[in-house]
C-alpha atoms as a PDB file:
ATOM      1  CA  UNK A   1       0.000   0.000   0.000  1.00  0.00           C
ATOM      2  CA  UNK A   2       1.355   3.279  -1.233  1.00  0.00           C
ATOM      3  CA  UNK A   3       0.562   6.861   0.688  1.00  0.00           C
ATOM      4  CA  UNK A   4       1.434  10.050   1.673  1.00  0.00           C
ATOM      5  CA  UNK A   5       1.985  10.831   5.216  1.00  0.00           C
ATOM      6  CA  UNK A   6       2.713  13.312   7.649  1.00  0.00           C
ATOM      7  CA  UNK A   7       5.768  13.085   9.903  1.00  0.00           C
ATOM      8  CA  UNK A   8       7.506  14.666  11.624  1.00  0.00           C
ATOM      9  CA  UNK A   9       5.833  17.672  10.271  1.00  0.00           C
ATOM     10  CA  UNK A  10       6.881  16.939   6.565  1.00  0.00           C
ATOM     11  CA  UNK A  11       5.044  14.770   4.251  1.00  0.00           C
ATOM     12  CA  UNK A  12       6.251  11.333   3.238  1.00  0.00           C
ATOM     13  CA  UNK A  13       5.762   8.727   0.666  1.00  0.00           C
ATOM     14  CA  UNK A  14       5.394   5.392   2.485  1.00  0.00           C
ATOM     15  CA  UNK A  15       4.896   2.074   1.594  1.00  0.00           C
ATOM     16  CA  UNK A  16       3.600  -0.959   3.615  1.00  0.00           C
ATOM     17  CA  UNK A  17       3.303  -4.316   3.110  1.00  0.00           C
ATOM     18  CA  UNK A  18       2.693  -7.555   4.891  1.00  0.00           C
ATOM     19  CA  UNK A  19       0.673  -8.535   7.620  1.00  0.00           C
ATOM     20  CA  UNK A  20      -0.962  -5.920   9.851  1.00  0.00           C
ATOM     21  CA  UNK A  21       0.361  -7.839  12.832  1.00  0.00           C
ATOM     22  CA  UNK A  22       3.286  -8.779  12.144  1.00  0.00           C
ATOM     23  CA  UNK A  23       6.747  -7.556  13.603  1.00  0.00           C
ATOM     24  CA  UNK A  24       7.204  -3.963  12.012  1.00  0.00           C
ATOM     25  CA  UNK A  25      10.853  -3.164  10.299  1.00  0.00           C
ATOM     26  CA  UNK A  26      10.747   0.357   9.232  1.00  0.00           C
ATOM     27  CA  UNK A  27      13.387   0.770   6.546  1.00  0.00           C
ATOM     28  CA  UNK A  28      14.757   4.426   6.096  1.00  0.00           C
ATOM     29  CA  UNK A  29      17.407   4.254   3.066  1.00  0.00           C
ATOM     30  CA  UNK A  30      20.995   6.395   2.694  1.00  0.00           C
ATOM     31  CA  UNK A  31      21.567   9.451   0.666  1.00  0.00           C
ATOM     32  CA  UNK A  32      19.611   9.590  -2.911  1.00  0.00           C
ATOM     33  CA  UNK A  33      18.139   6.337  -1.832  1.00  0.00           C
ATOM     34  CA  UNK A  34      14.450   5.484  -2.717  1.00  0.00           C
ATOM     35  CA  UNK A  35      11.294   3.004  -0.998  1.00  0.00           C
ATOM     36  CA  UNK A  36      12.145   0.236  -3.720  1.00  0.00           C
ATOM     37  CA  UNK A  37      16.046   0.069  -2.925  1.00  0.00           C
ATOM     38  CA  UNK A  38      14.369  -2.596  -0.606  1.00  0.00           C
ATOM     39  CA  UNK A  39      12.444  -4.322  -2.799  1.00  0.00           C
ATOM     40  CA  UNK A  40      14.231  -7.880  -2.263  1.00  0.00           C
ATOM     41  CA  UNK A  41      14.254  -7.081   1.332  1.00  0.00           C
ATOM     42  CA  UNK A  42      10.324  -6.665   1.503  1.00  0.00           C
ATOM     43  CA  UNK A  43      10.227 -10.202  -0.496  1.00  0.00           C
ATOM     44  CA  UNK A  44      12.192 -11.940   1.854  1.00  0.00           C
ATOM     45  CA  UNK A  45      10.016 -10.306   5.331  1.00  0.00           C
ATOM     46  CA  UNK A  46       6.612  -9.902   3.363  1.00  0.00           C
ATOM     47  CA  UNK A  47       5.234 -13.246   4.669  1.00  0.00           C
ATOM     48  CA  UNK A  48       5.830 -12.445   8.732  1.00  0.00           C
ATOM     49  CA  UNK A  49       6.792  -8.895   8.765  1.00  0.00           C
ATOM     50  CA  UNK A  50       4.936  -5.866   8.313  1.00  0.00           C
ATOM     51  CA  UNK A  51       7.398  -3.505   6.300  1.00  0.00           C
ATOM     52  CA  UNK A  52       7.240   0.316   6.126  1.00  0.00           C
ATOM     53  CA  UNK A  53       9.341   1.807   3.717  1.00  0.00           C
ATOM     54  CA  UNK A  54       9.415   5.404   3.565  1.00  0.00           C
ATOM     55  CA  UNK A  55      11.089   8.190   1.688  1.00  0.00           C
ATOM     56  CA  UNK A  56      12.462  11.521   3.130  1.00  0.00           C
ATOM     57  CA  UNK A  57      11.390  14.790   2.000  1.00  0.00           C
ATOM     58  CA  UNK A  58      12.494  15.203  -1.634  1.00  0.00           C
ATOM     59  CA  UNK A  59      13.528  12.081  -2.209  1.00  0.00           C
ATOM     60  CA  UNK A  60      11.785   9.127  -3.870  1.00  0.00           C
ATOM     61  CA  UNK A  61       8.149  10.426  -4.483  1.00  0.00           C
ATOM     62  CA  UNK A  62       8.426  12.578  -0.992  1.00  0.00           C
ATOM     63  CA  UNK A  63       7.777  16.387  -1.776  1.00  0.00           C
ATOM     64  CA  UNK A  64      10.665  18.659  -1.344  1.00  0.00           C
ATOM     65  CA  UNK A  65      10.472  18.942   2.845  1.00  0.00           C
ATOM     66  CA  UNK A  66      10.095  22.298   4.351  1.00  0.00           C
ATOM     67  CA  UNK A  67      12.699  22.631   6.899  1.00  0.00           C
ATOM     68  CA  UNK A  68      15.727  21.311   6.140  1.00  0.00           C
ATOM     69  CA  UNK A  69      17.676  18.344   6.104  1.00  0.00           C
ATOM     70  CA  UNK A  70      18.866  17.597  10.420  1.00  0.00           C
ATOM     71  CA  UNK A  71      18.855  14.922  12.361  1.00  0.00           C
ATOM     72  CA  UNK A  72      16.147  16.710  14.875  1.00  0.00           C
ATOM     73  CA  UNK A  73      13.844  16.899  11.683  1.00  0.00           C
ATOM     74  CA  UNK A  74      14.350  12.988  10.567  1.00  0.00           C
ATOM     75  CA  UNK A  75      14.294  12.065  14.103  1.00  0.00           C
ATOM     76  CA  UNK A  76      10.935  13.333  14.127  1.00  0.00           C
ATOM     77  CA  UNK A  77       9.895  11.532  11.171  1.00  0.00           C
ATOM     78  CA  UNK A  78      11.452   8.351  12.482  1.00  0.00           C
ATOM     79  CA  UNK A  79       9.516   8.956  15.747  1.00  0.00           C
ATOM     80  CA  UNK A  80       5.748   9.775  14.127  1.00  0.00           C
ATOM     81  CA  UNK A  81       6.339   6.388  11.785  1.00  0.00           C
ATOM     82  CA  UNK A  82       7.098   4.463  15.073  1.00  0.00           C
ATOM     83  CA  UNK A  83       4.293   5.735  16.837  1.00  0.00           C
ATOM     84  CA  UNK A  84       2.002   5.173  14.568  1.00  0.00           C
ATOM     85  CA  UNK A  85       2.686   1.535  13.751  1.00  0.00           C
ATOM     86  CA  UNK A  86       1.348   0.887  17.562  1.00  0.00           C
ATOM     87  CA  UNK A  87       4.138  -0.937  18.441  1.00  0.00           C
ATOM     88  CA  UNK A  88       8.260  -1.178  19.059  1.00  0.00           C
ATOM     89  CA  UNK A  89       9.450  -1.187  15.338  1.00  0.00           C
ATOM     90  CA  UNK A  90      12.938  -2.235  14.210  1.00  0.00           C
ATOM     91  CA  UNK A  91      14.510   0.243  12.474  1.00  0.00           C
ATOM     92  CA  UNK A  92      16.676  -0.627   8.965  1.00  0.00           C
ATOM     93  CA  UNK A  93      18.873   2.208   8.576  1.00  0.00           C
ATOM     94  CA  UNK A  94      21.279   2.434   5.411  1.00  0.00           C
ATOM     95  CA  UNK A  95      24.420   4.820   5.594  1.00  0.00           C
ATOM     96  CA  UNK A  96      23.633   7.725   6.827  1.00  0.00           C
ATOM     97  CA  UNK A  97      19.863   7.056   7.968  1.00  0.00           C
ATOM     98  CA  UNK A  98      21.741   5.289  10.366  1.00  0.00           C
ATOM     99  CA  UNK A  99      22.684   8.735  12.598  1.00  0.00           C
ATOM    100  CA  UNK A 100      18.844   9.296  13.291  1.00  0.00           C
ATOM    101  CA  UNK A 101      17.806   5.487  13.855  1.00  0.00           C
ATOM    102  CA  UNK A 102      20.732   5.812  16.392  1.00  0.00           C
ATOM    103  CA  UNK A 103      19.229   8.716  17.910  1.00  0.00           C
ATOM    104  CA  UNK A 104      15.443   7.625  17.820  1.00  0.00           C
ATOM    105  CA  UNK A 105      16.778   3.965  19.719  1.00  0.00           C
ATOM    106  CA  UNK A 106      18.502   6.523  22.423  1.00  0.00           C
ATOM    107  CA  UNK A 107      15.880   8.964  22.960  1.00  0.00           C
ATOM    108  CA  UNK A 108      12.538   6.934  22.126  1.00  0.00           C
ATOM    109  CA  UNK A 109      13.696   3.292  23.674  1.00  0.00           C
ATOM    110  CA  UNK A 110      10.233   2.354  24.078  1.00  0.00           C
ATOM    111  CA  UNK A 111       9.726   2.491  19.908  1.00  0.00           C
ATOM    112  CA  UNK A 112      12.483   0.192  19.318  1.00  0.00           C
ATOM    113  CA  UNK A 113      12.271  -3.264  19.842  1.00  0.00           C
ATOM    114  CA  UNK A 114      15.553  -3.775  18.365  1.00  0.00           C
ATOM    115  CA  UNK A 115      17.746  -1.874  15.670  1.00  0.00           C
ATOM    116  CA  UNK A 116      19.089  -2.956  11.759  1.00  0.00           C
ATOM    117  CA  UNK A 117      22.009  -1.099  10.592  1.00  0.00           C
ATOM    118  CA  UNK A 118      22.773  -1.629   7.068  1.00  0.00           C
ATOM    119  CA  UNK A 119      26.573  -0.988   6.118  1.00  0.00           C
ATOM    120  CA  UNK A 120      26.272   2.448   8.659  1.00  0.00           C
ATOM    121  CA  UNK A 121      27.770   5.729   8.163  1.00  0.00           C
ATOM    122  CA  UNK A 122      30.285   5.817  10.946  1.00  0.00           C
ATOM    123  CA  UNK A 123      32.566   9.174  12.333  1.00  0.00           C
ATOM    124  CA  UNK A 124      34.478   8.606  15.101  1.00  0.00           C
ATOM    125  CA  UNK A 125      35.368  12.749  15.915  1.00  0.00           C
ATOM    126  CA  UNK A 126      33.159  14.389  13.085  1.00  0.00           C
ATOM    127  CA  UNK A 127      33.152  18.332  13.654  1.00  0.00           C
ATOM    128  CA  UNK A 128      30.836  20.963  12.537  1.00  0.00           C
ATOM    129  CA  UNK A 129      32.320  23.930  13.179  1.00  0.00           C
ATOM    130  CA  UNK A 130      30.354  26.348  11.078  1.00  0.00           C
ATOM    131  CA  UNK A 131      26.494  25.405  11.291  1.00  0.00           C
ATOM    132  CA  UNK A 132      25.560  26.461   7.380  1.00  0.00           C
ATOM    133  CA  UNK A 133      23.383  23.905   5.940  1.00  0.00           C
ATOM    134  CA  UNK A 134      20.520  25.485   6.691  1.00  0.00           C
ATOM    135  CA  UNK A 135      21.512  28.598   5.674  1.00  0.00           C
ATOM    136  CA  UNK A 136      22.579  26.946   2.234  1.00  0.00           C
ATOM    137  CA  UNK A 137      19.590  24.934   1.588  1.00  0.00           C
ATOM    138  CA  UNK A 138      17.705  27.170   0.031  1.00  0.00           C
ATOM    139  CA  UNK A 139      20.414  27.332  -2.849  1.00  0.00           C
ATOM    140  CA  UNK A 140      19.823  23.851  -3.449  1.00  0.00           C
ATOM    141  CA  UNK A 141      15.835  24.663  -4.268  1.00  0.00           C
ATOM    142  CA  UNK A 142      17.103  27.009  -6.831  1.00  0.00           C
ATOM    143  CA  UNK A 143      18.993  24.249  -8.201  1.00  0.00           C
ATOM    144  CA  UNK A 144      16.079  22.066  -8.002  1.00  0.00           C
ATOM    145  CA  UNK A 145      13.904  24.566 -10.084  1.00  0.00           C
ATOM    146  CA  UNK A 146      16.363  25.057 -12.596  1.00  0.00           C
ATOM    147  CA  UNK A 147      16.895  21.714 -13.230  1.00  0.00           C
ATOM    148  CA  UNK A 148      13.100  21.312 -13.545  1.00  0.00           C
ATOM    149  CA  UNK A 149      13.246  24.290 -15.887  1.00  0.00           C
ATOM    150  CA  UNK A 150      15.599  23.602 -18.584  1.00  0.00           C
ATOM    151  CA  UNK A 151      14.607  19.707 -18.586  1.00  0.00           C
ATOM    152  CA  UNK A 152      17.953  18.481 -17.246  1.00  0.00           C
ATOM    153  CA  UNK A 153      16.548  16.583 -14.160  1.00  0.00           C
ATOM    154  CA  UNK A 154      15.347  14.224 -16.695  1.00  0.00           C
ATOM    155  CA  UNK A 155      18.687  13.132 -17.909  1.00  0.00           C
ATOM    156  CA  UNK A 156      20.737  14.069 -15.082  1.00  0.00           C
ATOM    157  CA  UNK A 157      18.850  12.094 -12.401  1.00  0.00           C
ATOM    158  CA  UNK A 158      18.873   9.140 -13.701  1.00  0.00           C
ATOM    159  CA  UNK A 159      22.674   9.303 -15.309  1.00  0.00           C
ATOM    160  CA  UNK A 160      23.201  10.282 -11.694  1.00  0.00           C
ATOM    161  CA  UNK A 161      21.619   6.921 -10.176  1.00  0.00           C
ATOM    162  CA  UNK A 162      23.171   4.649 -12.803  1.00  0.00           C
ATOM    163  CA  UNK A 163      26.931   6.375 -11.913  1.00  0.00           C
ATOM    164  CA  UNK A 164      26.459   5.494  -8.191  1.00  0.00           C
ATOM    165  CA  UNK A 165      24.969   2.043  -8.768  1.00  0.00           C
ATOM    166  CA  UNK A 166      27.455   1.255 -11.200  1.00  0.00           C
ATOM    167  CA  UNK A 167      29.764   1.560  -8.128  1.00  0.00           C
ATOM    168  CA  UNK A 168      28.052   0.632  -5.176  1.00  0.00           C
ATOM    169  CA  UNK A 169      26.311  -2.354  -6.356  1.00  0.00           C
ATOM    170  CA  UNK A 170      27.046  -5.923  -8.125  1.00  0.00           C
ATOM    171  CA  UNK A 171      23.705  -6.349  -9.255  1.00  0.00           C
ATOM    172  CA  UNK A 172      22.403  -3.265 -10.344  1.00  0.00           C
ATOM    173  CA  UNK A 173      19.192  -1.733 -10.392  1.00  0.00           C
ATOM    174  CA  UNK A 174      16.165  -3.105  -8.739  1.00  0.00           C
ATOM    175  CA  UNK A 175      13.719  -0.588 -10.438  1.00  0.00           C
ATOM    176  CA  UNK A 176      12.324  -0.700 -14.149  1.00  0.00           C
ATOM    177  CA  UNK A 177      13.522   2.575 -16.341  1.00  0.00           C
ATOM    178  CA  UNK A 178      10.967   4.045 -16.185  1.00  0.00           C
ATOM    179  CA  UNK A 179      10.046   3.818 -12.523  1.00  0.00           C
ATOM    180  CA  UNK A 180      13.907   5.062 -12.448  1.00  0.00           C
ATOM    181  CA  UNK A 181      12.898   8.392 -14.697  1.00  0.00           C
ATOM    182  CA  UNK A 182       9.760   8.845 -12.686  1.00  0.00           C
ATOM    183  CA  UNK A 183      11.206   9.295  -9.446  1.00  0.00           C
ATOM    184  CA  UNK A 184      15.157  10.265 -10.560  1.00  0.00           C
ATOM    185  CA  UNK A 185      14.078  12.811 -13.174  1.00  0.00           C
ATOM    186  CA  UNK A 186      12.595  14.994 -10.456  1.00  0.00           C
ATOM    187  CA  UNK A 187      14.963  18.381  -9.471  1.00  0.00           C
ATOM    188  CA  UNK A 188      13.692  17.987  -6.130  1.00  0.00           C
ATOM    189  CA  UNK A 189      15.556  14.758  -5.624  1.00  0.00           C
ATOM    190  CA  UNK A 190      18.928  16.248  -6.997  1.00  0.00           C
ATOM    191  CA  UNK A 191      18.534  19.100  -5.114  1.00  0.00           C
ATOM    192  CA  UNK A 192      17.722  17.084  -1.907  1.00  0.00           C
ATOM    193  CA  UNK A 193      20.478  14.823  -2.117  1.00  0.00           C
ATOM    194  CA  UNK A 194      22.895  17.966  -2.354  1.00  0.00           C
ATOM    195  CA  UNK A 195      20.755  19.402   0.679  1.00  0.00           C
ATOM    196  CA  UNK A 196      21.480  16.445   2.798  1.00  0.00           C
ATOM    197  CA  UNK A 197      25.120  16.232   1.971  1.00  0.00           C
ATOM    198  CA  UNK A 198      25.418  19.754   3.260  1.00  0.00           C
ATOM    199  CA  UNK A 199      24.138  18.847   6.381  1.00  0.00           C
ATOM    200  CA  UNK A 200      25.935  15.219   7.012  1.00  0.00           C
ATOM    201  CA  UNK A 201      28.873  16.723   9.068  1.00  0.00           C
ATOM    202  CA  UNK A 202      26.321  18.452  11.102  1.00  0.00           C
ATOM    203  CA  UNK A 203      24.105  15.252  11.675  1.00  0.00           C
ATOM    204  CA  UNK A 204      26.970  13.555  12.776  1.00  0.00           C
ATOM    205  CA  UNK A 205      28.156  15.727  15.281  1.00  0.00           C
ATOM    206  CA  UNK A 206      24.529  16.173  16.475  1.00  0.00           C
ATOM    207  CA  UNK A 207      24.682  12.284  16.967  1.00  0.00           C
ATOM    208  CA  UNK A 208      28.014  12.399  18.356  1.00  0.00           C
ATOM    209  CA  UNK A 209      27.241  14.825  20.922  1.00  0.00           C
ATOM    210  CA  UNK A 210      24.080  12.935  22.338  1.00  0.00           C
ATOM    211  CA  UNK A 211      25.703   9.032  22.574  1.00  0.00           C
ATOM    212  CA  UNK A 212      27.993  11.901  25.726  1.00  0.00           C
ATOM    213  CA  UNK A 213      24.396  12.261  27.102  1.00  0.00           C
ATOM    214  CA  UNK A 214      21.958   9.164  26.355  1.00  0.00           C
ATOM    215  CA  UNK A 215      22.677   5.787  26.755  1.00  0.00           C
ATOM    216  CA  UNK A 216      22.014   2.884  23.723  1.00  0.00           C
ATOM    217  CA  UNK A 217      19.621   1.101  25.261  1.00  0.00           C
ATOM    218  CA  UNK A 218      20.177  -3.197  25.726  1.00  0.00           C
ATOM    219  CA  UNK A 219      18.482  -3.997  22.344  1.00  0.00           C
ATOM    220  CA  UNK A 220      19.126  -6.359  19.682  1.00  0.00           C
ATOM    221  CA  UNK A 221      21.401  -4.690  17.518  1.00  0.00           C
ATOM    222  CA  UNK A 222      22.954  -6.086  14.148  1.00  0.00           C
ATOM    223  CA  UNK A 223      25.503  -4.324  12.005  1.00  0.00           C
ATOM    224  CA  UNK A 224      26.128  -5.352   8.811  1.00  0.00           C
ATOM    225  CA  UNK A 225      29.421  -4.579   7.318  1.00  0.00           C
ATOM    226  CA  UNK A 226      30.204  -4.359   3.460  1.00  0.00           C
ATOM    227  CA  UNK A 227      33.400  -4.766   2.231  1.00  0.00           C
ATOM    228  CA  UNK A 228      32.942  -5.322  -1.749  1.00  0.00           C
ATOM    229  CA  UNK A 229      33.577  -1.462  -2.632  1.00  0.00           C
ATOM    230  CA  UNK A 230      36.780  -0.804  -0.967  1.00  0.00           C
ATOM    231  CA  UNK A 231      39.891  -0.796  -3.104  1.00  0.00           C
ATOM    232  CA  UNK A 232      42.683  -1.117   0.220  1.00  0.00           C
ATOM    233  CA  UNK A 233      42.889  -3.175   2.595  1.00  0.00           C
ATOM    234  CA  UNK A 234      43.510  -0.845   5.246  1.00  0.00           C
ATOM    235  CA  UNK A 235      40.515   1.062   4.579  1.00  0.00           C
ATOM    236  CA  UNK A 236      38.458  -2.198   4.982  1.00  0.00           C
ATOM    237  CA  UNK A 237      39.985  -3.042   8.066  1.00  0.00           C
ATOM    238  CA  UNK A 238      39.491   0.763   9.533  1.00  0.00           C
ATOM    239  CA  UNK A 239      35.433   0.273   8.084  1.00  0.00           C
ATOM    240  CA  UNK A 240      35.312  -3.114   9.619  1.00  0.00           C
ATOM    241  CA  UNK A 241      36.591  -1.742  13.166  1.00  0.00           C
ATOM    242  CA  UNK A 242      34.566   1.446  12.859  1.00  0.00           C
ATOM    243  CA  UNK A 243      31.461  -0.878  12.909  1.00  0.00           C
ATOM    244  CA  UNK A 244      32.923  -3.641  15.101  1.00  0.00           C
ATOM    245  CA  UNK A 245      32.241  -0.349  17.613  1.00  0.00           C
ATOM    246  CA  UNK A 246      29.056   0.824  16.661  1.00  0.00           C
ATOM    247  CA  UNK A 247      27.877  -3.089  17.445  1.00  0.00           C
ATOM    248  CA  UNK A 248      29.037  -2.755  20.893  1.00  0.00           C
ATOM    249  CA  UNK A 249      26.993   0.143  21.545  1.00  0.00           C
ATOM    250  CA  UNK A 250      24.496  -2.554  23.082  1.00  0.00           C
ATOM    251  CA  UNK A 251      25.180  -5.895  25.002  1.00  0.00           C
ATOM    252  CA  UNK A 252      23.159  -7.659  22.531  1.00  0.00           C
ATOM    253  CA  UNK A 253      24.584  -6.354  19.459  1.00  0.00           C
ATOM    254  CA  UNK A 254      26.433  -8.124  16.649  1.00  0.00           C
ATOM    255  CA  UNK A 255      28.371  -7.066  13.456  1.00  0.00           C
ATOM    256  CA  UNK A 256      27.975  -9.332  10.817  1.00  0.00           C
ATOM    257  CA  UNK A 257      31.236  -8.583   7.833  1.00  0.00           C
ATOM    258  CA  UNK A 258      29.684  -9.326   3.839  1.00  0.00           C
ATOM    259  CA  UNK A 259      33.108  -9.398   2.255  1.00  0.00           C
ATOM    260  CA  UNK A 260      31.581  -9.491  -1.250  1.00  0.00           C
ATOM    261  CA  UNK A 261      28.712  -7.556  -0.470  1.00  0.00           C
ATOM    262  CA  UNK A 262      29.015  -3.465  -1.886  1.00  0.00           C
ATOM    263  CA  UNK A 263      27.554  -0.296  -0.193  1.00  0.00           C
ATOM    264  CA  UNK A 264      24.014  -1.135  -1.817  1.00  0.00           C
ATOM    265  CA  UNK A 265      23.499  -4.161   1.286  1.00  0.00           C
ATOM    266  CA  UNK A 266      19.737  -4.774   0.295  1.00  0.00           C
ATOM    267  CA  UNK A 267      20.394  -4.777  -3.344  1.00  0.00           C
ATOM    268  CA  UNK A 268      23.166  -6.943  -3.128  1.00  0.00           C
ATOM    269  CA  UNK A 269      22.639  -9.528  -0.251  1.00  0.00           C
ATOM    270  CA  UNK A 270      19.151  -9.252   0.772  1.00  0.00           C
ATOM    271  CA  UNK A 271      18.851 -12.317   2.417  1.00  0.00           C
ATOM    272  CA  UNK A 272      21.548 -10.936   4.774  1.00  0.00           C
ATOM    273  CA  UNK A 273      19.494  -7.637   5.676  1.00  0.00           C
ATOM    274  CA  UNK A 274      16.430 -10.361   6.105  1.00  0.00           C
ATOM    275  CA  UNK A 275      17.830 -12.808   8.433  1.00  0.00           C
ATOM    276  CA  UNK A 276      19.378  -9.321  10.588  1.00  0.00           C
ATOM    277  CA  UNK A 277      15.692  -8.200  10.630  1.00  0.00           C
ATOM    278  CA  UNK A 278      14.627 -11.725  11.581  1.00  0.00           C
ATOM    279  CA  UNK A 279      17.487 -11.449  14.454  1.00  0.00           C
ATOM    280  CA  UNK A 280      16.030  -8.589  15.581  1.00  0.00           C
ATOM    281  CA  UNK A 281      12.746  -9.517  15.862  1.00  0.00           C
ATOM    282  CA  UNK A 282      12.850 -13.109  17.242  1.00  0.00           C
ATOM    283  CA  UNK A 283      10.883 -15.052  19.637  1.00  0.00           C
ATOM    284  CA  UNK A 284      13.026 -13.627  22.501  1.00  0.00           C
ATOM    285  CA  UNK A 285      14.934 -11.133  20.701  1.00  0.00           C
ATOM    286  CA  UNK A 286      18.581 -12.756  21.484  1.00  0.00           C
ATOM    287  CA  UNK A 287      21.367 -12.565  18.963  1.00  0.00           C
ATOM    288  CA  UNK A 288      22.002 -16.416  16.975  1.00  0.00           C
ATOM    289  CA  UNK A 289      24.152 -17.672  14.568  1.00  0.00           C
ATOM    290  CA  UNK A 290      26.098 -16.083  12.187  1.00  0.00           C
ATOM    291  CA  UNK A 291      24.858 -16.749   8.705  1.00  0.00           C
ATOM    292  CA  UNK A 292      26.572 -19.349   6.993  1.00  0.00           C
ATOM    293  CA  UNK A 293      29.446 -18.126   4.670  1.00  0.00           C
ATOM    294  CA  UNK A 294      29.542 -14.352   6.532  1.00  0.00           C
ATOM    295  CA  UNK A 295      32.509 -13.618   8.656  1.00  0.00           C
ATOM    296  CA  UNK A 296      31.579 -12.380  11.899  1.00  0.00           C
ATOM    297  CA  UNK A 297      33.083 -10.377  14.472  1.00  0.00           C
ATOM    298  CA  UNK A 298      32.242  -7.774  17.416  1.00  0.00           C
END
């Protein structure tokens, strides 16, 4: 079921499926990302799980949002979507949704019944010592209209989505063409994904700053690491360790390491984002087996 939703004070494009009550895993996807990124994910869960997908202002088929980009503004959406479902969810987070799934899990323990992160965005001293994204956003609506204007959102978007697939995926695209035109050949998308780059140094720090004041709180927590995009080993083994911390944030949490796996998790290995959701969500909520084949550690 597709709709449009209000959050958080914004509206959002959401999509459900699966049984009304089921387990909910509400999957929030990275920068650019779009509600059918998880489309083998929602295959896999569809038969136990109720699955919300949902799509930040300006991206996907969202609107463009009216304040911008924070992570006190997708904390909020992440915290109406919880409350609404009627009970804890388990939040999927790609890359950087992961800083407000973090947050909403520290601030909100009594939505979360456990927490997915999917190949995490991860800063271990990020600074923001000049507060401008909001200042600049505006600059990126301009951009949005004039790319609306002069027709260029229409090739633009999509070259732009095939580029970063190209590199942060094995299998490729998930979506047909023209589902891909629909929702990449919007400005507002271009111009969101350059809002929310502007303001990832500042979400970070925001994030950074309250792990000082609230605790993680002893939920299941599974981390799932992807290897498969980078080019040194030393930058793998500084990813892998970056995460191997995030997963001790709670007594029950877990990295699980896909070595082939690239940046795009639920493209690539669904059944690994699955059977972490699964984790999360089982009969008593307690961490199992590795998946076989997956190197494990944390």
């Amino acid at each position: 079921m597709s709709r449009v939703e209000y959050a958080g004070g914004e509206q959002v494009h959401v999509v459900a499926r699966g049984p009304a009550d089921g387990p909910v895993a509400l999957l929030t996807s990275g920068l650019g990302g779009a509600w059918f990124d998880w489309a083998r994910v929602v295959d896999l869960l569809a038969g136990r799980h109720r699955t919300v997908a949902f799509d930040r202002p300006g991206l996907g088929l969202s609107p463009a949002g009216h304040a911008p980009p924070s992570l006190r503004r997708d904390l909020r959406i992440l915290e109406d979507l919880a409350e609404a479902a009627g009970t804890p969810v388990v939040p999927v987070a790609h890359s950087m949704a992961a800083f407000p799934a973090e947050a909403l899990a520290r601030l909100r323990p009594d939505l979360v019944a456990g927490l997915v992160l999917v190949d995490p965005s991860a800063e271990r001293d990020p600074r923001a010592p000049l507060r401008t994204a909001a200042a600049l956003t505006p600059l990126t609506t301009v951009l949005a209209r004039l790319l609306d204007a002069t027709g260029l959102a229409g090739i633009v978007g999509p070259a732009g989505r095939r580029f970063v697939l190209s590199r942060t995926s094995r299998r490729g695209d998930v979506a047909s063409p023209a589902l891909v035109r629909r929702v990449y050949g919007r400005g507002t998308v271009a111009g969101t994904v350059l809002a929310e780059n502007l303001a990832y140094r500042e979400m970070a720090f925001d994030l950074h700053r309250l792990r000082r004041r609230r605790p993680f709180p002893p939920v299941p927590l599974v981390v799932l690491t992807a290897l498969g995009d980078l080019r040194t080993r030393r930058r793998a083994e500084q990813w892998r360790r970056m995460h191997e911390e995030l997963a001790a944030m709670s007594p029950r949490g877990r990295q699980v390491v896909l070595r082939d796996a690239r940046h795009m998790v639920m493209i690539d290995d669904p059944d690994a984002v699955a059977a972490a959701v699964a984790e999360a969500t089982g009969p008593e909520g307690t961490a199992g087996a590795a998946p076989e084949g997956r190197a494990c550690g944390g």
